[in-house]
C-alpha atoms as a PDB file:
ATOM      1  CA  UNK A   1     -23.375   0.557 -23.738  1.00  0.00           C
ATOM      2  CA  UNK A   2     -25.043   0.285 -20.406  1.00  0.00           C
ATOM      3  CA  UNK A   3     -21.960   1.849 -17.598  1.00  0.00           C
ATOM      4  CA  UNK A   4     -22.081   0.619 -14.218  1.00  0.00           C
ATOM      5  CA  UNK A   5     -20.451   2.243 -11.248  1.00  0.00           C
ATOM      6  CA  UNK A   6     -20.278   1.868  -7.506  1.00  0.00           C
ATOM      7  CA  UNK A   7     -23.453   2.650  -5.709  1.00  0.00           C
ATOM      8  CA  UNK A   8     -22.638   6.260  -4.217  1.00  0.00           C
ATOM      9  CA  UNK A   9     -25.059   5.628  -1.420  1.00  0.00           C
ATOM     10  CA  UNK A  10     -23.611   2.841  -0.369  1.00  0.00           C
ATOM     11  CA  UNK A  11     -20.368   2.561  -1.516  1.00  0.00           C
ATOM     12  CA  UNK A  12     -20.630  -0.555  -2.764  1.00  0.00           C
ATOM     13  CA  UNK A  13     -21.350  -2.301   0.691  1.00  0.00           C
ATOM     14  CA  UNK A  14     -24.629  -3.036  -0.470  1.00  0.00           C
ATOM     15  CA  UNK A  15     -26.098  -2.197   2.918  1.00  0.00           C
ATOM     16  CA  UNK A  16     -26.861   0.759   4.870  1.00  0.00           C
ATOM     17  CA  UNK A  17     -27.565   1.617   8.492  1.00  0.00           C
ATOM     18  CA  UNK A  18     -31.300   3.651   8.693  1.00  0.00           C
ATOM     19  CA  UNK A  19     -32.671   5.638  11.213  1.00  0.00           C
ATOM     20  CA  UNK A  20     -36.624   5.319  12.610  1.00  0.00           C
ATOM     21  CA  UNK A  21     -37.721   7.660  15.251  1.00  0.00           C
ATOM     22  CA  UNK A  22     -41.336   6.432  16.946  1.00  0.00           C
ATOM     23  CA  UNK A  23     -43.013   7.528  19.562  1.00  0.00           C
ATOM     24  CA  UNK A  24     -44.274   4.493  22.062  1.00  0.00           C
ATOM     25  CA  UNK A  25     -46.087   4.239  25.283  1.00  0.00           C
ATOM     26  CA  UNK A  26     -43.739   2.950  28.098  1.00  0.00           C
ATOM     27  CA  UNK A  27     -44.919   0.803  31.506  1.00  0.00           C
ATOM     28  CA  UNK A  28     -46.236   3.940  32.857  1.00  0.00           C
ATOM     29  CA  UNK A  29     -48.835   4.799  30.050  1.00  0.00           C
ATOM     30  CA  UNK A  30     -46.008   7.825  29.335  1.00  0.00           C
ATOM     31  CA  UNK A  31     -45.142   8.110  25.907  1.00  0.00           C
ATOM     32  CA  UNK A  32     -41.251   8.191  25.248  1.00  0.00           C
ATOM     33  CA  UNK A  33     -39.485   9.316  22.175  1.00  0.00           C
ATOM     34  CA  UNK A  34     -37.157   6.419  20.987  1.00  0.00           C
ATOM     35  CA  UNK A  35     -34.997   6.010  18.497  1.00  0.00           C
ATOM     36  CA  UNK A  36     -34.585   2.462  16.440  1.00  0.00           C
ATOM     37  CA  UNK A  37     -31.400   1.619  14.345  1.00  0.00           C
ATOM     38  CA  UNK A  38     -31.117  -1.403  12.175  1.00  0.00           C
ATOM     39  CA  UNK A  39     -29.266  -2.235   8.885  1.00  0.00           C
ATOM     40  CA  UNK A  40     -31.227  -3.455   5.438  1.00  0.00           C
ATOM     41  CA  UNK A  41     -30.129  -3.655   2.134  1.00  0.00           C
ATOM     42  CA  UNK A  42     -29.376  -0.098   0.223  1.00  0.00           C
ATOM     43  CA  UNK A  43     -32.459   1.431  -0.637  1.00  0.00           C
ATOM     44  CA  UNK A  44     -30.580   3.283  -3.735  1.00  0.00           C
ATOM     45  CA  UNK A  45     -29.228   0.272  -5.347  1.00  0.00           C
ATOM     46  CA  UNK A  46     -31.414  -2.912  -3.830  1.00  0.00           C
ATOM     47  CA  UNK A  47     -28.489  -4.299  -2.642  1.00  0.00           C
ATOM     48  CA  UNK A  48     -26.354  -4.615  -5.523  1.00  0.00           C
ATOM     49  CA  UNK A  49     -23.650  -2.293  -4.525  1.00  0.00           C
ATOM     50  CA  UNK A  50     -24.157  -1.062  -8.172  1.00  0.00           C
ATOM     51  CA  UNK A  51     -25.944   1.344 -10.137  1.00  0.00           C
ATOM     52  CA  UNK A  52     -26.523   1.674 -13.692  1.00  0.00           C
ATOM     53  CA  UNK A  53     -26.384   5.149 -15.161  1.00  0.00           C
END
């Protein structure tokens, strides 16, 4: 029997909030460390909000 259980990465929300840090070139030709946050689907789980185990 296959148990499923709430995704503990996610906690069942089925998304999470990541994190990218870049480094880009601003109007000046400086470059500026910047920091991007956006929300995609839980990369444990794929979006379920589940995991088999």
């Amino acid at each position: 029997m296959v148990d499923t259980q709430v995704c503990p990465a996610c906690g069942g929300g089925r998304l999470t909030e990541k994190t990218e840090h870049t480094v880009e070139t601003d109007s000046r030709g400086d470059q500026v460390a910047r920091v991007h946050r956006y929300v995609s689907p839980c990369g444990r789980c794929g979006g379920a909000g589940e995991v088999t185990g």
